[in-house]
Protein backbone atom coordinates (compact mmCIF):
# COMPACT_ATOMS: atom_id res chain seq x y z
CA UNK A 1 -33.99 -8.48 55.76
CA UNK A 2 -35.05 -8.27 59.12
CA UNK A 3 -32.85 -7.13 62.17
CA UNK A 4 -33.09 -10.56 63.84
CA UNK A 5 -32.07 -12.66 60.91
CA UNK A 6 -29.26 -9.88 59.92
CA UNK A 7 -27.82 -11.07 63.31
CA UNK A 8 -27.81 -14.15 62.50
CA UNK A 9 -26.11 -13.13 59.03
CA UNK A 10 -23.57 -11.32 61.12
CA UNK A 11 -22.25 -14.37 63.56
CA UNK A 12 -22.86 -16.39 60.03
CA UNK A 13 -19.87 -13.92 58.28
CA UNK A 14 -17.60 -13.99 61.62
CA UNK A 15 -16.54 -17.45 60.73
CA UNK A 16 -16.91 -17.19 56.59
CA UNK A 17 -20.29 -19.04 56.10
CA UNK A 18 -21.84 -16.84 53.75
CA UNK A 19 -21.45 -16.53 50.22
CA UNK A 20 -20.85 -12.91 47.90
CA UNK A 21 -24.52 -12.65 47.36
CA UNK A 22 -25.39 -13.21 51.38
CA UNK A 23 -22.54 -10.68 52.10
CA UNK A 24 -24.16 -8.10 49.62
CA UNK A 25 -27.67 -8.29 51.22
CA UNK A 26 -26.38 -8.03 54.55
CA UNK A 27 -24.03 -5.02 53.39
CA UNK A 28 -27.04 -3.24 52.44
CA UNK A 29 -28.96 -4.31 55.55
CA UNK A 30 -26.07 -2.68 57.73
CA UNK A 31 -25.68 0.75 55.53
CA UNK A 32 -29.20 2.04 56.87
CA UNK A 33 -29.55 -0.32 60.24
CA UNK A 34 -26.96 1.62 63.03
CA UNK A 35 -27.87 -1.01 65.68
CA UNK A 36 -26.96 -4.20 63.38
CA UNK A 37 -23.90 -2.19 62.63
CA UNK A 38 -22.96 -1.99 66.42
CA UNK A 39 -23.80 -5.39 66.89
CA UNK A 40 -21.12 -6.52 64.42
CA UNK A 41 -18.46 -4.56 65.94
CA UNK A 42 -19.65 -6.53 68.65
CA UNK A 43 -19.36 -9.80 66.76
CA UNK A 44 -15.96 -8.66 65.65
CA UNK A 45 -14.61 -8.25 69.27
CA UNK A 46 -15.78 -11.30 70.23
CA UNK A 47 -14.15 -13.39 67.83
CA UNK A 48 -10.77 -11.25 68.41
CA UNK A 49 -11.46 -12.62 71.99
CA UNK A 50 -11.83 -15.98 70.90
CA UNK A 51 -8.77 -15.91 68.81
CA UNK A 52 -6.62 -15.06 71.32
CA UNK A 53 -7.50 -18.29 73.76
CA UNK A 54 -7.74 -20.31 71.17
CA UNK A 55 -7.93 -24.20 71.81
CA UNK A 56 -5.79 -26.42 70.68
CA UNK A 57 -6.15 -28.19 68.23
CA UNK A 58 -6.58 -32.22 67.92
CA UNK A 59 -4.28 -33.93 66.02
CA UNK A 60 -5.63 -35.90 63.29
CA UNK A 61 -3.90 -39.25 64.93
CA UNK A 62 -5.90 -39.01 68.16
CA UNK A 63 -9.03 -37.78 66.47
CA UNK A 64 -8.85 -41.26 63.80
CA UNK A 65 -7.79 -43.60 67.08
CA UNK A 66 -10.82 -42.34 69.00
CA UNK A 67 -13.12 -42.94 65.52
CA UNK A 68 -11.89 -46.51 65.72
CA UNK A 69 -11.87 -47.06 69.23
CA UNK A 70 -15.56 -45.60 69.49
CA UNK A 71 -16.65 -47.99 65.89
CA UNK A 72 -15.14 -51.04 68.36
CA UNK A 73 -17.22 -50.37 71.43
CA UNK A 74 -20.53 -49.94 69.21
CA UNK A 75 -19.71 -53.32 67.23
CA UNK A 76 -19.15 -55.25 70.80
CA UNK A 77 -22.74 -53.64 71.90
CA UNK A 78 -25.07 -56.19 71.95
CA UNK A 79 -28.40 -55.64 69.94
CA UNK A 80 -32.03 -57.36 70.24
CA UNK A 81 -33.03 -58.90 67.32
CA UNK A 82 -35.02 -57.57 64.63
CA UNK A 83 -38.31 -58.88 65.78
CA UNK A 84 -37.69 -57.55 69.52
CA UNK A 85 -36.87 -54.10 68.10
CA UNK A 86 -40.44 -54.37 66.00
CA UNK A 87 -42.32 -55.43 68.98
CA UNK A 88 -40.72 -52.89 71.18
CA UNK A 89 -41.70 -50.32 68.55
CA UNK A 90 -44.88 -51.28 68.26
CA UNK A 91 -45.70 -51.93 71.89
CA UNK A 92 -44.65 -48.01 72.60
CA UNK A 93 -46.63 -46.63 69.69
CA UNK A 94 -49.95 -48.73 71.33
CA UNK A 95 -48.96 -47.58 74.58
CA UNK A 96 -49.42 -43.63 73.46
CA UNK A 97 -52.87 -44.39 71.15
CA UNK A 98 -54.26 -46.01 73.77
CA UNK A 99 -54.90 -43.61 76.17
CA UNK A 100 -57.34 -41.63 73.62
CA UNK A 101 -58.06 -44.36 70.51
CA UNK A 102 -61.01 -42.24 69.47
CA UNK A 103 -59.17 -39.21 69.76
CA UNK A 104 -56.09 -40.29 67.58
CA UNK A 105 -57.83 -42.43 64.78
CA UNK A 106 -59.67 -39.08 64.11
CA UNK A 107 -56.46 -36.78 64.24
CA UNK A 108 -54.74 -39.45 61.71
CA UNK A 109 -58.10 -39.44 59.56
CA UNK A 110 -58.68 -36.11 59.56
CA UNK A 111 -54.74 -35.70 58.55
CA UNK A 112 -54.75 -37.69 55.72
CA UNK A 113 -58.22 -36.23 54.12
CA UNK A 114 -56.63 -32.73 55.00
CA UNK A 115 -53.18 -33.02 53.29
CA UNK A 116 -54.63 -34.93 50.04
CA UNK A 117 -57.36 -32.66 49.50
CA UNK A 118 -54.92 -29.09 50.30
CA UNK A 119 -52.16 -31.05 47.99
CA UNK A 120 -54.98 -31.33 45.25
CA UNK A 121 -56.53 -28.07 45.73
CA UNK A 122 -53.07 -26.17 45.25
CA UNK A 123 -52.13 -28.20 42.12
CA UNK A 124 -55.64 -27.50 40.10
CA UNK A 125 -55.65 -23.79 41.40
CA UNK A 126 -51.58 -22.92 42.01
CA UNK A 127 -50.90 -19.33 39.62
CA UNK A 128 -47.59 -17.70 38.61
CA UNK A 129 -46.87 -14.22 40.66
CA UNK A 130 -45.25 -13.17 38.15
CA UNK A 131 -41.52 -14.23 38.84
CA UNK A 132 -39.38 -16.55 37.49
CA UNK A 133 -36.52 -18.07 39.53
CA UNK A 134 -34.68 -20.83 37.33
CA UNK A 135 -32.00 -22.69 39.03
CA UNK A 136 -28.90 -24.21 37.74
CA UNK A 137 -27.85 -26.86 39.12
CA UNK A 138 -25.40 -27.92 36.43
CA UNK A 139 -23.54 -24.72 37.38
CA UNK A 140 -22.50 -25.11 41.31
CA UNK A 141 -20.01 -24.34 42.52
CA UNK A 142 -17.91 -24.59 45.72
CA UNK A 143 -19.00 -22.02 48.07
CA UNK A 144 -16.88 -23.44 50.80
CA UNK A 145 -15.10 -25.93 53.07
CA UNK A 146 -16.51 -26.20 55.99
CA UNK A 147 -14.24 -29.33 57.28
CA UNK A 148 -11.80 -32.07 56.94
CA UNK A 149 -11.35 -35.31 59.08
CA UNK A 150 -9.71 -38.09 58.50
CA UNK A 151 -10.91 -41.73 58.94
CA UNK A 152 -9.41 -44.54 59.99
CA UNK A 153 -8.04 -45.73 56.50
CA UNK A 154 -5.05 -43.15 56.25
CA UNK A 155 -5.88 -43.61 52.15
CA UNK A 156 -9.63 -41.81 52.83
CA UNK A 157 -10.46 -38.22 53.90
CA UNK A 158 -14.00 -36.59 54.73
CA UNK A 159 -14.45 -33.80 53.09
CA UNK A 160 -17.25 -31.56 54.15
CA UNK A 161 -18.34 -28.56 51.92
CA UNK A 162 -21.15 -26.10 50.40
CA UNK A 163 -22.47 -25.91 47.24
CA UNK A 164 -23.16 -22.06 45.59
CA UNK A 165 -26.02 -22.50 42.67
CA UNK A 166 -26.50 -19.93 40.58
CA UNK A 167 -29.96 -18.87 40.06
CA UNK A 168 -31.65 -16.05 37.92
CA UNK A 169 -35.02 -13.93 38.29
CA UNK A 170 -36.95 -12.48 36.41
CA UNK A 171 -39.68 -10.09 37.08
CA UNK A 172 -40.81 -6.72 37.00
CA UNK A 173 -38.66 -3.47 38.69
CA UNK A 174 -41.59 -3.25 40.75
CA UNK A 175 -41.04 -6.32 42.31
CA UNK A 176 -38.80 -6.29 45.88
CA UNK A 177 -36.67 -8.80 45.20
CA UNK A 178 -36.07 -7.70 41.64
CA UNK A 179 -35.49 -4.48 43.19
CA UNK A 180 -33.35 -5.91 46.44
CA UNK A 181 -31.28 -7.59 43.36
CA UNK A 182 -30.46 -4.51 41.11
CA UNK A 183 -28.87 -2.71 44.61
CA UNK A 184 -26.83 -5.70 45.43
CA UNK A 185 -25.90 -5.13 41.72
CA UNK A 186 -25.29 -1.75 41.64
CA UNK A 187 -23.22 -1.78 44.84
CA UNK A 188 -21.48 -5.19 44.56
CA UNK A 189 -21.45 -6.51 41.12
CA UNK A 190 -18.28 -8.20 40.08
CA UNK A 191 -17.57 -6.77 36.75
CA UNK A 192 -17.91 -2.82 35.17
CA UNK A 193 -20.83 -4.31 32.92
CA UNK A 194 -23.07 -5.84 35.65
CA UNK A 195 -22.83 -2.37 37.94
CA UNK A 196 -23.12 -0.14 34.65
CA UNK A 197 -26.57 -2.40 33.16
CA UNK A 198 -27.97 -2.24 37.11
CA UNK A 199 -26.67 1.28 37.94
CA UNK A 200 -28.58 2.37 34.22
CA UNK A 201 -31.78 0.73 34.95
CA UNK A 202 -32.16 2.25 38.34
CA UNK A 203 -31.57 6.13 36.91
CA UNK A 204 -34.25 5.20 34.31
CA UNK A 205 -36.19 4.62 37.26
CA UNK A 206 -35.16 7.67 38.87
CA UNK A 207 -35.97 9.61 35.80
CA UNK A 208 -39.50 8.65 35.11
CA UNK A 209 -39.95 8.94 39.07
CA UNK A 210 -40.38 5.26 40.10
CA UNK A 211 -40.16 4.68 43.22
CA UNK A 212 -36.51 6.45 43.88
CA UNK A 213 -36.68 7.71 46.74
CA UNK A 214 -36.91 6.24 50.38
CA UNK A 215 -36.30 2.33 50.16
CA UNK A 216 -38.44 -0.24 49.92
CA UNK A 217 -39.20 -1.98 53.49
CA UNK A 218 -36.94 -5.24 52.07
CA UNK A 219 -33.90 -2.83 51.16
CA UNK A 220 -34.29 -1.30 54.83
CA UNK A 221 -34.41 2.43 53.88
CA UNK A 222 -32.13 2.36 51.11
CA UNK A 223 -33.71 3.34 48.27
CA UNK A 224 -32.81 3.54 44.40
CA UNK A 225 -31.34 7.56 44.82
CA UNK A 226 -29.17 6.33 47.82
CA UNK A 227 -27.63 3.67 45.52
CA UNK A 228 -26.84 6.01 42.75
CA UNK A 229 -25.31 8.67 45.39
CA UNK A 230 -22.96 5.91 46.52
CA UNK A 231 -22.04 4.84 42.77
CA UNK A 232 -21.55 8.35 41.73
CA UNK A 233 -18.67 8.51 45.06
CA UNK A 234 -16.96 5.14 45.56
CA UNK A 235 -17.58 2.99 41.81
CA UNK A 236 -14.23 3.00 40.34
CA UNK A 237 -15.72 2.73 36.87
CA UNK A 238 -16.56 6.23 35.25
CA UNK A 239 -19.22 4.46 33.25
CA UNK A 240 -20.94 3.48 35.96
CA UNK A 241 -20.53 7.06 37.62
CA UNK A 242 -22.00 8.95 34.24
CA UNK A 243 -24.85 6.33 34.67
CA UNK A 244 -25.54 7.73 38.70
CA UNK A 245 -25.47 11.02 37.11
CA UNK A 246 -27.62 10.78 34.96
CA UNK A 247 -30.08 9.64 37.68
CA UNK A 248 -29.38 12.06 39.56
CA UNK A 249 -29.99 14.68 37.54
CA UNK A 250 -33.76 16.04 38.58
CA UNK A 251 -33.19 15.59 42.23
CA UNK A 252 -30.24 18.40 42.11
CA UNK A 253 -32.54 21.51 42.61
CA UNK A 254 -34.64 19.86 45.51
CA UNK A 255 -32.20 17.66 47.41
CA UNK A 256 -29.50 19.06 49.56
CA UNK A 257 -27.35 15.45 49.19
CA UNK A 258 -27.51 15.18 45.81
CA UNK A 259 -25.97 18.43 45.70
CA UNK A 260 -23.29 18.09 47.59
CA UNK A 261 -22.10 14.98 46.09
CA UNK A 262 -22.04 16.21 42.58
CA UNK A 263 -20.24 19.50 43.85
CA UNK A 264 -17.92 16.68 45.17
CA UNK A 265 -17.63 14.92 41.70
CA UNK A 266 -16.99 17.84 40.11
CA UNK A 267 -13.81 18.98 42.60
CA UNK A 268 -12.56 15.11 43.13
CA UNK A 269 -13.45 13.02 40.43
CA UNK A 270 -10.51 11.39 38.33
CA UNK A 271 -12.81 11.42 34.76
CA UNK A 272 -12.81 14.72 33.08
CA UNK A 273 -16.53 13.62 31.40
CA UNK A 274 -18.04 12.89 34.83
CA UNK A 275 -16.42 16.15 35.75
CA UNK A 276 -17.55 17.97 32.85
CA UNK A 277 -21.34 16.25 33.21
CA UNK A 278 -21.62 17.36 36.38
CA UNK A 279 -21.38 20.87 35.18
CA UNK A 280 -23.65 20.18 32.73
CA UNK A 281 -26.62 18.82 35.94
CA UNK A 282 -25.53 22.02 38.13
CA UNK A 283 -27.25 24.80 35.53
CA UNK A 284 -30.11 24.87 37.37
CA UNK A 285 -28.37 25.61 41.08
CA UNK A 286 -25.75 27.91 39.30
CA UNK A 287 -26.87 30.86 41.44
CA UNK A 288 -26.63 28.83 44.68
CA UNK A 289 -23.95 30.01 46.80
CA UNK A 290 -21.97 27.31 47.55
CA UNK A 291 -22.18 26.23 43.68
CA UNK A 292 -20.70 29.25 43.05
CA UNK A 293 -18.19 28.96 45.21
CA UNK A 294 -16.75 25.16 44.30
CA UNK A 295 -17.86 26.85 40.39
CA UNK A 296 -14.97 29.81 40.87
CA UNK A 297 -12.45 27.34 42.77
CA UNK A 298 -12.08 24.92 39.68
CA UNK A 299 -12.12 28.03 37.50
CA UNK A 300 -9.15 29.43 38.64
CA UNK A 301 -7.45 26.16 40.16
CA UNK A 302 -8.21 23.27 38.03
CA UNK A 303 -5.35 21.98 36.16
CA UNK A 304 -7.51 20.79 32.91
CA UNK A 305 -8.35 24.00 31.04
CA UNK A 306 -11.49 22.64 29.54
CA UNK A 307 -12.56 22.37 32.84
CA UNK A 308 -11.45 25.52 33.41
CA UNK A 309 -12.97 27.00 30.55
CA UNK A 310 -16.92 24.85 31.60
CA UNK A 311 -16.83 26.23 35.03
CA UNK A 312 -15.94 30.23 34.29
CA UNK A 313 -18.68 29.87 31.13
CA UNK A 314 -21.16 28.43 34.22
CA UNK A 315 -20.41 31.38 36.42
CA UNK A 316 -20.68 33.92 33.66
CA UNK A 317 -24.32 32.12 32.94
CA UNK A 318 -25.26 32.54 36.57
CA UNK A 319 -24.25 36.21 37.04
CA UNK A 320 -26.41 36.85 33.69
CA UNK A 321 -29.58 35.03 35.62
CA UNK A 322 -28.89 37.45 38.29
């Protein structure tokens, strides 16, 4: 998602036009974009603005009188005939071709043997690229109402409104949009199961070293390790936090960040096994410092005494590397 059309997105949310999966896109658009993140704040003042001096409203009785007075004044407008209309048509569309005849019976010719033979070039040589989008239409839903007026029979109401389709994809995890779709996922997905499956594939990712760390141009900079970092802090499911860890694991000795957060999981988190687990990933950075530190804190503060117990057995290992 480009800056320019995440702007768009942004005036787009201000007045509820976009649907869950829109909203997750542009979500991760604004987590790494500071200036698209300004510019909604922006957005958002505006709108407060707007709020405030806020027309009134017409009434649905004036709106319905001026339908039917405006349907009277078009039926009293007199028309030309059918033929008239044709010859006026016609007469305008001569008018323009004749100033250059030659010139526009070769742009229509050329045209026509153009478009068939492109039309029957791309059907005898069109190939899959390796991604399968299947809609649904069976399964729309209403995304949203966009209006209401009333006509001039009080028993009929116009309804206008948008459809949401639900669509799947299928492709490779090297794929951008496959990719773009397991963040949204990870970060946004309505139910436990949906973040724990997306959250699992990307630290099998991170594991074998796919691609995990800066993000792909289409995510804007965030990038498979970002989205586990975040999972591992704010998911309320500890699933789907054991799953970040577990991700996580070989960047703890050579990234400062992931460091920090799982020293952060293992003072704050609510789950004694993500707790415990995060232990487990710290053996290697047991002599650091500032493990040791948060390491003798939870031994001699923590109210679980397994945890306790883990963390004084850690610091015991680390004085023996020493």
């Amino acid at each position: 998602m480009t800056c320019e059309y995440a702007k768009e997105q942004i005036v787009l949310e201000a007045y509820g036009e976009l649907d869950a999966e829109q909203q997750a896109f542009l979500a991760l658009h604004l987590h790494g974009c500071p200036a698209c993140v300004a510019e909604q704040h922006s957005v958002a003042e505006l709108t407060g603005v707007m709020d405030v001096n806020a027309l009134p409203e017409i009434s649905p009785n004036l709106l319905a009188q001026s339908r039917m007075r405006l349907d009277e004044a078009l039926d009293e407008t007199p028309r030309l005939p059918l033929a008239a209309r044709i010859q006026n048509l016609l007469a305008g569309t001569w008018h323009s071709l004749s100033h250059a005849p030659a010139l526009a019976a070769l742009l229509v010719g050329v045209g026509f043997l153009g478009g068939s033979g492109l039309s029957n070039y791309q059907a005898a040589h069109s190939k899959p690229n390796g991604v399968v989008t299947v809609q649904q239409p069976a399964q729309s839903t209403v995304g949203n109402v966009s209006g209401v007026v009333p006509t001039a029979n009080p028993e009929i109401v116009e309804v206008h409104y948008n459809r949401v389709t639900p669509e799947t994809m299928q492709g490779s995890l090297d794929d951008p949009r496959i990719r773009q779709l397991l963040l949204a996922a990870a970060q946004h997905g309505r139910d436990n199961s949906v973040r724990e499956e997306s959250v699992s594939l990307l630290a099998t990712e991170c594991r074998a070293g796919h691609k995990c760390g800066d993000g792909d141009p289409v995510s804007n900079g965030l990038g498979f390790r970002d989205a586990l970092l975040m999972s591992l802090r704010y998911d309320k499911s500890p699933q789907v936090r054991l799953r970040a860890l577990e991700g996580l694991q070989p960047f703890v000795s050579s990234d400062q960040r992931v460091r920090d957060v799982v020293l952060e999981s293992l003072m704050r988190d609510p789950n004694a096994n993500v707790r415990t687990r995060a232990i487990g990933l710290l053996e290697p950075v047991h002599a650091d410092s500032s493990v040791r530190q948060v390491l003798h804190t939870v031994s001699t503060q923590d109210e679980n005494p397994y945890i306790r117990t883990a963390s004084m057995q850690a610091l015991e290992g680390a004085d023996g590397i020493q």
